[in-house]
N, C-alpha and C. Protein backbone atom coordinates (compact mmCIF):
# COMPACT_ATOMS: atom_id res chain seq x y z
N UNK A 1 49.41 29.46 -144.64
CA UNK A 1 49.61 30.87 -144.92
C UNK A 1 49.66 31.63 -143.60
N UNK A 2 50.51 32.35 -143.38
CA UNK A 2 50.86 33.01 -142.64
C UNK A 2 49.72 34.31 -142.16
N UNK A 3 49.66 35.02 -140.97
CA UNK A 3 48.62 36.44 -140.56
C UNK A 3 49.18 37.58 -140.91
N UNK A 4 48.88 38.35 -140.81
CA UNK A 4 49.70 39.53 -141.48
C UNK A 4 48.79 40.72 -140.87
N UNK A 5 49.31 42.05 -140.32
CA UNK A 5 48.42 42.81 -140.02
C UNK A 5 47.32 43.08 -140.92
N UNK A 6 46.32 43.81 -140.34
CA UNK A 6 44.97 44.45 -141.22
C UNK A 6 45.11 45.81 -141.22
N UNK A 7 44.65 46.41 -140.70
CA UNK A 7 44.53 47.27 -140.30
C UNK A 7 45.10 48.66 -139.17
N UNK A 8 45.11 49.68 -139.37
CA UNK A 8 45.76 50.44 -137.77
C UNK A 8 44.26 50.70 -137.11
N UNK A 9 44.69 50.21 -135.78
CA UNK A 9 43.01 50.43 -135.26
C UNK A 9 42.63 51.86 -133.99
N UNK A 10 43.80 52.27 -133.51
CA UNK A 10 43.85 52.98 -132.84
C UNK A 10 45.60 53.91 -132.78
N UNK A 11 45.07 55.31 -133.42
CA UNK A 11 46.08 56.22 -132.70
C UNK A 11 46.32 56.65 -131.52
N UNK A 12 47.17 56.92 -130.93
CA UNK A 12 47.55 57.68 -129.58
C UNK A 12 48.24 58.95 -129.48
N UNK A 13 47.40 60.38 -129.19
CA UNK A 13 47.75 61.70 -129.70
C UNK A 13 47.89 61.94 -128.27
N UNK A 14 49.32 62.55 -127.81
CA UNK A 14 49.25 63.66 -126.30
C UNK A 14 48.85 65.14 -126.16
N UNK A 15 48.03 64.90 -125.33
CA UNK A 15 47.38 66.12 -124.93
C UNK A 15 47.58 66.52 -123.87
N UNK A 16 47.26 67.97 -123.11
CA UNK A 16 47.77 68.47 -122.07
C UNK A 16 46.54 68.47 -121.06
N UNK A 17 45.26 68.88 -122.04
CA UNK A 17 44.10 68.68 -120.98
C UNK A 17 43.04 67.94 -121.74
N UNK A 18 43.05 66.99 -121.31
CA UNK A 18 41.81 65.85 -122.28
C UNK A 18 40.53 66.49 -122.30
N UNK A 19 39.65 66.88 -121.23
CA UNK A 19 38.88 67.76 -121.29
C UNK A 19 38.54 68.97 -122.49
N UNK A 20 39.52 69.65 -122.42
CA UNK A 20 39.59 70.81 -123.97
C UNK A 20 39.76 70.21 -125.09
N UNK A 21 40.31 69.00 -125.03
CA UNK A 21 41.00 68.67 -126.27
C UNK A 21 39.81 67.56 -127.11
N UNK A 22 38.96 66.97 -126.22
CA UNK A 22 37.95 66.25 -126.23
C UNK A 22 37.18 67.03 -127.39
N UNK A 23 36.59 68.55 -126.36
CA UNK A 23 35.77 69.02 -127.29
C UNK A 23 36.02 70.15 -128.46
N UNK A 24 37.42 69.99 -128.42
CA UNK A 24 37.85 70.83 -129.60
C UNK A 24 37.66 69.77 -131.21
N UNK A 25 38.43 68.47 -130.50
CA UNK A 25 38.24 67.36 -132.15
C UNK A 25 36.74 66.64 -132.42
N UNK A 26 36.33 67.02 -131.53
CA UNK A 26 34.49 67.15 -131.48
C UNK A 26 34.04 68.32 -132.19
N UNK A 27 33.95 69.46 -131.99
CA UNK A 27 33.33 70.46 -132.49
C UNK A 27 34.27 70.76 -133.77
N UNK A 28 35.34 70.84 -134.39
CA UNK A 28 36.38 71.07 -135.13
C UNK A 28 36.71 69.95 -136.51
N UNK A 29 36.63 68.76 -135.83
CA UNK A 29 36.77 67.49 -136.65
C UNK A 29 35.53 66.96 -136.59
N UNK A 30 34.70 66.71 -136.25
CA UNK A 30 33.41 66.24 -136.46
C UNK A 30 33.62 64.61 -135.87
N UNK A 31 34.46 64.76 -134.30
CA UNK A 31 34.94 63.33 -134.17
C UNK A 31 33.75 62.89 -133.18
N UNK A 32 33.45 61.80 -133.03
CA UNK A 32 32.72 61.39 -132.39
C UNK A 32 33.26 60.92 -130.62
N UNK A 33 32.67 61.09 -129.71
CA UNK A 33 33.16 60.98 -128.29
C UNK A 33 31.99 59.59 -127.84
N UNK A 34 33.25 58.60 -127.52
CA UNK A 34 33.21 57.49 -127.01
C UNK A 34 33.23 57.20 -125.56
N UNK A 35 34.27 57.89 -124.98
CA UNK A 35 34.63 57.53 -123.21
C UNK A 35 35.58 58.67 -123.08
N UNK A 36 35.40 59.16 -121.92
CA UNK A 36 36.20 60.17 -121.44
C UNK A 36 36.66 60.19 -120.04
N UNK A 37 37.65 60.08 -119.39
CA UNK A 37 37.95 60.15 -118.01
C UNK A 37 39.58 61.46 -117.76
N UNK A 38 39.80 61.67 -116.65
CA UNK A 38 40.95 62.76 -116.49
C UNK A 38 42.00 62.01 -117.62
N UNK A 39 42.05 61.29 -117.66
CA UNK A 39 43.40 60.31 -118.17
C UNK A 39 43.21 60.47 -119.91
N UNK A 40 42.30 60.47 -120.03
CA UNK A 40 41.79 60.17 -121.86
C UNK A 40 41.02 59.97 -122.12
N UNK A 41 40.64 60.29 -123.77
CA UNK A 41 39.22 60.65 -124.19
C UNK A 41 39.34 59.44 -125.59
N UNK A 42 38.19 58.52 -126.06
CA UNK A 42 38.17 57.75 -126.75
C UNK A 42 37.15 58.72 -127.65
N UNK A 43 38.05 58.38 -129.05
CA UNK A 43 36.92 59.20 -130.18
C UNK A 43 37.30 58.01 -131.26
N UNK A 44 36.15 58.42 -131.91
CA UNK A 44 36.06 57.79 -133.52
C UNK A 44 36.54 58.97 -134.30
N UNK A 45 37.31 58.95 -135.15
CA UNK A 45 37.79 59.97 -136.38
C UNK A 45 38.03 58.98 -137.30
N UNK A 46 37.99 59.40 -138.84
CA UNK A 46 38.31 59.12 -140.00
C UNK A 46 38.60 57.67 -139.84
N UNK A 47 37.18 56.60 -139.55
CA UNK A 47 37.28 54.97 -139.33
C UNK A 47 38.59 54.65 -138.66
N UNK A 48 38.51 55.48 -137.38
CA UNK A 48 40.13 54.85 -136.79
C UNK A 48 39.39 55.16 -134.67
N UNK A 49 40.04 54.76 -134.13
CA UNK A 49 39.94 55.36 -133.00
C UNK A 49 40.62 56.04 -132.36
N UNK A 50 40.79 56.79 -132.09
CA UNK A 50 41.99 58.16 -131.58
C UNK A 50 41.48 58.41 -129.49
N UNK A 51 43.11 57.91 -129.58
CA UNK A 51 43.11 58.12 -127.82
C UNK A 51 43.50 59.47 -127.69
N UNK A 52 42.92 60.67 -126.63
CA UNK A 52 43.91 61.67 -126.98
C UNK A 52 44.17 61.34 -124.93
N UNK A 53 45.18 61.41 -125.30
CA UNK A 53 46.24 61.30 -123.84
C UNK A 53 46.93 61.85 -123.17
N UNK A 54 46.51 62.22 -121.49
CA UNK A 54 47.19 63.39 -121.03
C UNK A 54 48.67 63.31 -120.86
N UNK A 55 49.29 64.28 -121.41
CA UNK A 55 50.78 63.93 -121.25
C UNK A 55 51.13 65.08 -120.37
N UNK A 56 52.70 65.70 -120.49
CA UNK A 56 53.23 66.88 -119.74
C UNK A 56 53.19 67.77 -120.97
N UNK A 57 53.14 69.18 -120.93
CA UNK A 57 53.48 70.17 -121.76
C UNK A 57 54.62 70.08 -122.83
N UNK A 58 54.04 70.51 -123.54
CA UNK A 58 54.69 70.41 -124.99
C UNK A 58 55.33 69.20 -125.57
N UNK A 59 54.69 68.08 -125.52
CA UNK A 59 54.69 66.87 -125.75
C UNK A 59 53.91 67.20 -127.10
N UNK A 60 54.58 65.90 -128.08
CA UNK A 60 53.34 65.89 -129.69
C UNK A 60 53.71 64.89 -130.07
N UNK A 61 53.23 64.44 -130.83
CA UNK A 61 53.50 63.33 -131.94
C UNK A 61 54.13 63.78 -133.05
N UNK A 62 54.28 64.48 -132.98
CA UNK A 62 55.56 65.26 -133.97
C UNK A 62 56.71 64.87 -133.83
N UNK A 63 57.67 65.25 -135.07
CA UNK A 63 59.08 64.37 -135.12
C UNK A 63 59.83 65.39 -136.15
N UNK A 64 61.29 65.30 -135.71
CA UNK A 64 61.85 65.94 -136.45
C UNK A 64 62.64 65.12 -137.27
N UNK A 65 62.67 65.44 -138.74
CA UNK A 65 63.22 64.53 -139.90
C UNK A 65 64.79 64.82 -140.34
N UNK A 66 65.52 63.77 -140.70
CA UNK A 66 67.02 64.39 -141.05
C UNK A 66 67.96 65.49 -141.37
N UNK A 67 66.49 66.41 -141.94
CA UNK A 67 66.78 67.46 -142.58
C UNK A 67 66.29 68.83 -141.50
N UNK A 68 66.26 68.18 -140.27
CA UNK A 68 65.53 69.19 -138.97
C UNK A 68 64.32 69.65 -139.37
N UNK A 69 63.58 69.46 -140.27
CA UNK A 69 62.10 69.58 -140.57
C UNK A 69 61.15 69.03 -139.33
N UNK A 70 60.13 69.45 -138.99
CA UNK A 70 59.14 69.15 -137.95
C UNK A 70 58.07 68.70 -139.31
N UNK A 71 57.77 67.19 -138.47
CA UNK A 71 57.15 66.34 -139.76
C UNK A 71 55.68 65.70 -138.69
N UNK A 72 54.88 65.36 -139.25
CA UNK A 72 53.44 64.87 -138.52
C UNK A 72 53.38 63.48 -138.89
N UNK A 73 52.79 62.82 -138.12
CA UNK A 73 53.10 61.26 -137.95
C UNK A 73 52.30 60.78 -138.68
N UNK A 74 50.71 61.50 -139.13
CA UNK A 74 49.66 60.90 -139.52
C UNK A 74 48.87 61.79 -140.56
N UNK A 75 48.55 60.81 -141.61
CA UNK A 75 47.53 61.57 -142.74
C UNK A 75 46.41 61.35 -143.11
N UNK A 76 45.32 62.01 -142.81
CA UNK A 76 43.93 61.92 -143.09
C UNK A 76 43.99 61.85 -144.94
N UNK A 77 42.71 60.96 -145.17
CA UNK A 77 42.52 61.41 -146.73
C UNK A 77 41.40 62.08 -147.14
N UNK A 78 40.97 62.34 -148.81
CA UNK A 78 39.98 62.63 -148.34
C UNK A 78 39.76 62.57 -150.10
N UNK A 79 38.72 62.48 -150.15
CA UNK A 79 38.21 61.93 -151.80
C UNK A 79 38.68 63.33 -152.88
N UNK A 80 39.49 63.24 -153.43
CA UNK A 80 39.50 64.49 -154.56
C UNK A 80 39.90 65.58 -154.07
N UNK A 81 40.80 66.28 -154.83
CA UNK A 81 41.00 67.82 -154.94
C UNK A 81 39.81 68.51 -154.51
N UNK A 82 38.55 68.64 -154.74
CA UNK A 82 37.50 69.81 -154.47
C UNK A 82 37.22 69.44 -152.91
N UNK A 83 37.56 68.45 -152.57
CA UNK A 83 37.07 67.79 -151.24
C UNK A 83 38.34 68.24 -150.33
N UNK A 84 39.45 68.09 -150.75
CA UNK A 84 40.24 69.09 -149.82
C UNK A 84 40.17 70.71 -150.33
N UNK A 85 40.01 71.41 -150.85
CA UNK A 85 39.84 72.40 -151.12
C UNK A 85 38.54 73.18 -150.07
N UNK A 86 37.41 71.97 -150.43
CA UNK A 86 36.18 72.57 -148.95
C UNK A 86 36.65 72.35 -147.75
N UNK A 87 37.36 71.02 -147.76
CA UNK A 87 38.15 71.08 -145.72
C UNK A 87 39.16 71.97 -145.65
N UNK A 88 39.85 72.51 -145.91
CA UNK A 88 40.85 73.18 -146.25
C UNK A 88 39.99 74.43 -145.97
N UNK A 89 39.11 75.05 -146.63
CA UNK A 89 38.25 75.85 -146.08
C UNK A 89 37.56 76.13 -144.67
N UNK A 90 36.96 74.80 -145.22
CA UNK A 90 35.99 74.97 -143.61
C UNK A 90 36.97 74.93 -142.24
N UNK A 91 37.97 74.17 -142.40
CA UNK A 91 39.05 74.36 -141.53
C UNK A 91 39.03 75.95 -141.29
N UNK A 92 39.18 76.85 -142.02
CA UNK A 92 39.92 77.83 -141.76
C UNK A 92 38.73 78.97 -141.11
N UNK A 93 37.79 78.21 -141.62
CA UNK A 93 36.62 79.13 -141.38
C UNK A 93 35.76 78.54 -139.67
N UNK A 94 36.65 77.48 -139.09
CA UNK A 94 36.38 77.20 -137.89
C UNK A 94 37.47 77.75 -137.12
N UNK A 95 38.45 78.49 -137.51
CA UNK A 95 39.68 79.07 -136.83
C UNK A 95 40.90 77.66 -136.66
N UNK A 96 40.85 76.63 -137.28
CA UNK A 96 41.67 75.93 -136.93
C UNK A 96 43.38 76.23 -138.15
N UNK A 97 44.13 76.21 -137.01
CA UNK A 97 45.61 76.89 -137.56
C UNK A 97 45.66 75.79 -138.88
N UNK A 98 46.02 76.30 -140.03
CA UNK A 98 46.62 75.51 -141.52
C UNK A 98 47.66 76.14 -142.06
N UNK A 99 47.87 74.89 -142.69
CA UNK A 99 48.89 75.33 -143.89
C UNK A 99 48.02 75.34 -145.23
N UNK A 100 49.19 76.12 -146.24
CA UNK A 100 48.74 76.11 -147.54
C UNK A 100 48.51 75.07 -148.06
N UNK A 101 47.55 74.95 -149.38
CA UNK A 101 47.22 73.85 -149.88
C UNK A 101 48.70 73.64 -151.08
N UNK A 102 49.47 72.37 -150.38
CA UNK A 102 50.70 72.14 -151.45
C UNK A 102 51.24 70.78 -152.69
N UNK A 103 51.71 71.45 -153.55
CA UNK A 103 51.84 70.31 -154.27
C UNK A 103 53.06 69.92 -153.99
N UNK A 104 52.99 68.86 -153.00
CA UNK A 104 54.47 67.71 -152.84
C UNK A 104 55.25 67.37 -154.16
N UNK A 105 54.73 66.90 -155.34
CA UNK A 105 55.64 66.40 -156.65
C UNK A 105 55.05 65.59 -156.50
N UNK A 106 53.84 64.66 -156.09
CA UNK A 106 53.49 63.34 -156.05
C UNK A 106 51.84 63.69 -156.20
N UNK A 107 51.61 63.04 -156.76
CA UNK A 107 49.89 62.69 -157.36
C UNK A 107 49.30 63.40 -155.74
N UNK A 108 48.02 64.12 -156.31
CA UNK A 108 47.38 64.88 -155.36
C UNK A 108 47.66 66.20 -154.50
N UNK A 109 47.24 66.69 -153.91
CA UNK A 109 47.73 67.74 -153.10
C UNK A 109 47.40 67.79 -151.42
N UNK A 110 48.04 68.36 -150.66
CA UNK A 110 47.94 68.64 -149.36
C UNK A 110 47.84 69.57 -148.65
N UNK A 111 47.18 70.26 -147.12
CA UNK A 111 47.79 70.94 -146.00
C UNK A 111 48.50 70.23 -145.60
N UNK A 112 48.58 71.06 -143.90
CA UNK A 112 48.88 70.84 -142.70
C UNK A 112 47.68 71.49 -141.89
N UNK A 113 47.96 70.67 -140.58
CA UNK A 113 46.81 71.56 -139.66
C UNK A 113 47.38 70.55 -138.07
N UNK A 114 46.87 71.89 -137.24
CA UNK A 114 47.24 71.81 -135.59
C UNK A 114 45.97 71.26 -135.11
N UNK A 115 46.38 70.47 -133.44
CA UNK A 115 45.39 70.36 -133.38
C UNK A 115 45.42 71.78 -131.84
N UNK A 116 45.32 71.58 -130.90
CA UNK A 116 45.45 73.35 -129.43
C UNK A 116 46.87 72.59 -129.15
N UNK A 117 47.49 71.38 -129.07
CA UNK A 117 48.58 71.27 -128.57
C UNK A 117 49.65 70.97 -129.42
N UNK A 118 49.50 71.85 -130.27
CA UNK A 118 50.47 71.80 -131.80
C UNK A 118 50.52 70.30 -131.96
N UNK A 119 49.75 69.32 -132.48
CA UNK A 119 50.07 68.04 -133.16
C UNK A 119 49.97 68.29 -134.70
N UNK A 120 50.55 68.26 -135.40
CA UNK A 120 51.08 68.58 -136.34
C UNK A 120 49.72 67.01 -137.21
N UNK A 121 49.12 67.52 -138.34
CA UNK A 121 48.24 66.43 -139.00
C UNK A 121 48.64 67.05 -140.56
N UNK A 122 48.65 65.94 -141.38
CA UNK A 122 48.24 65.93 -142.69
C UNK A 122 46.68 65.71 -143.15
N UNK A 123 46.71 66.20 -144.52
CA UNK A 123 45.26 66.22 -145.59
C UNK A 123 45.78 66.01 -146.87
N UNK A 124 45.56 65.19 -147.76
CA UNK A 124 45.52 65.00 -148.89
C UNK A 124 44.39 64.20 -149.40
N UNK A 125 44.80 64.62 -151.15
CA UNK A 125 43.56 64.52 -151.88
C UNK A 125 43.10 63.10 -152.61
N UNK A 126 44.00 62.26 -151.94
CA UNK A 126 43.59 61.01 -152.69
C UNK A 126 43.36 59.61 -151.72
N UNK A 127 42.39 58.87 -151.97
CA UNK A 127 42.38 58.13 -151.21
C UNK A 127 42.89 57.08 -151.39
N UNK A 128 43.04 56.45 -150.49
CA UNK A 128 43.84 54.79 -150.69
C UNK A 128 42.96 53.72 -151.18
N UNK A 129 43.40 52.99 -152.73
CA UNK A 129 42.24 52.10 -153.51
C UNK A 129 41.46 51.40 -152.83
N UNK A 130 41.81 50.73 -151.68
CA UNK A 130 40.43 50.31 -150.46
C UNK A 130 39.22 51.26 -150.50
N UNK A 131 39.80 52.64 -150.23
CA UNK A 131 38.39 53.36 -149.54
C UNK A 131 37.91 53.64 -150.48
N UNK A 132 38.77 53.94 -151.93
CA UNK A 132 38.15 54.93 -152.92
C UNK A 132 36.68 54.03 -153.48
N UNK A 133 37.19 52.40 -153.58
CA UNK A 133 36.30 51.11 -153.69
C UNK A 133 35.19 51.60 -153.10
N UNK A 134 35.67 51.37 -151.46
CA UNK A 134 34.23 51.56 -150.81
C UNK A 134 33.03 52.35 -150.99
N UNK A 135 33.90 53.93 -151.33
CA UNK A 135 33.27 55.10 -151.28
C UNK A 135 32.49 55.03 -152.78
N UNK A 136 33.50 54.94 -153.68
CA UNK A 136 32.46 55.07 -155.38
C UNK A 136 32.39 53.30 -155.63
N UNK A 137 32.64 52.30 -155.14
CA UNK A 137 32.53 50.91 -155.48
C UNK A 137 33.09 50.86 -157.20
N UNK A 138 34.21 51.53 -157.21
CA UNK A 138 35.06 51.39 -158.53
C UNK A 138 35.91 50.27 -158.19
């Protein structure tokens, strides 16, 4: 039998000043700070590890889609409708830029949210049957 990936174990987000950006997804995201040097800052977020990496100005991980839409590379989850409804909140109530809470046409609902160097992130309300396991052991 053949290997097959597992897991994604590390994102790579550009940033302009690792320093600010360090302690913004620290105080903002509740990310945890691992290693930090001029070059990049190692955090734990949402069981993943997130490099944020100094790039040049106005650099993102953002992408524009066929339809010239500006689209975000990556989506946080998060257990249930009421559970994005409080981040979705508390987001807003930490000053961090959002979008409305929307219904795509597909099971669950979503924002958007920035991080200081416009990286464009998703939120939705359902988790993937792995975690939901983990979390309620259904």
């Amino acid at each position: 039998m053949g290997e097959k990936l597992v897991r994604i174990g590390t994102t790579y987000i550009p940033v302009t000043d690792v320093e600010r950006s360090a302690k913004w997804y620290v105080s903002k995201l509740d990310a945890a700070l691992n290693y930090q040097d001029e070059d990049k800052a190692i955090l734990n977020l949402a069981n993943q590890s997130i490099f944020l990496v100094k790039s040049k100005e106005q650099q993102t991980a953002n992408f524009i889609d066929s339809y010239g839409e500006e689209r975000f590379s990556l989506t946080f989850e998060v257990n249930g409708l009421d559970a994005l409804l409080t981040i979705h909140k508390q987001f807003l109530d930490k000053g961090i830029r959002i979008g409305e809470v929307e219904d795509r046409g597909h099971a669950g609902r979503n924002f958007v949210f920035y991080d200081l160097d416009g990286n464009k992130f998703d939120v939705w309300s359902e988790l993937s049957p792995k975690f939901k396991y983990l979390i309620e052991g259904e």
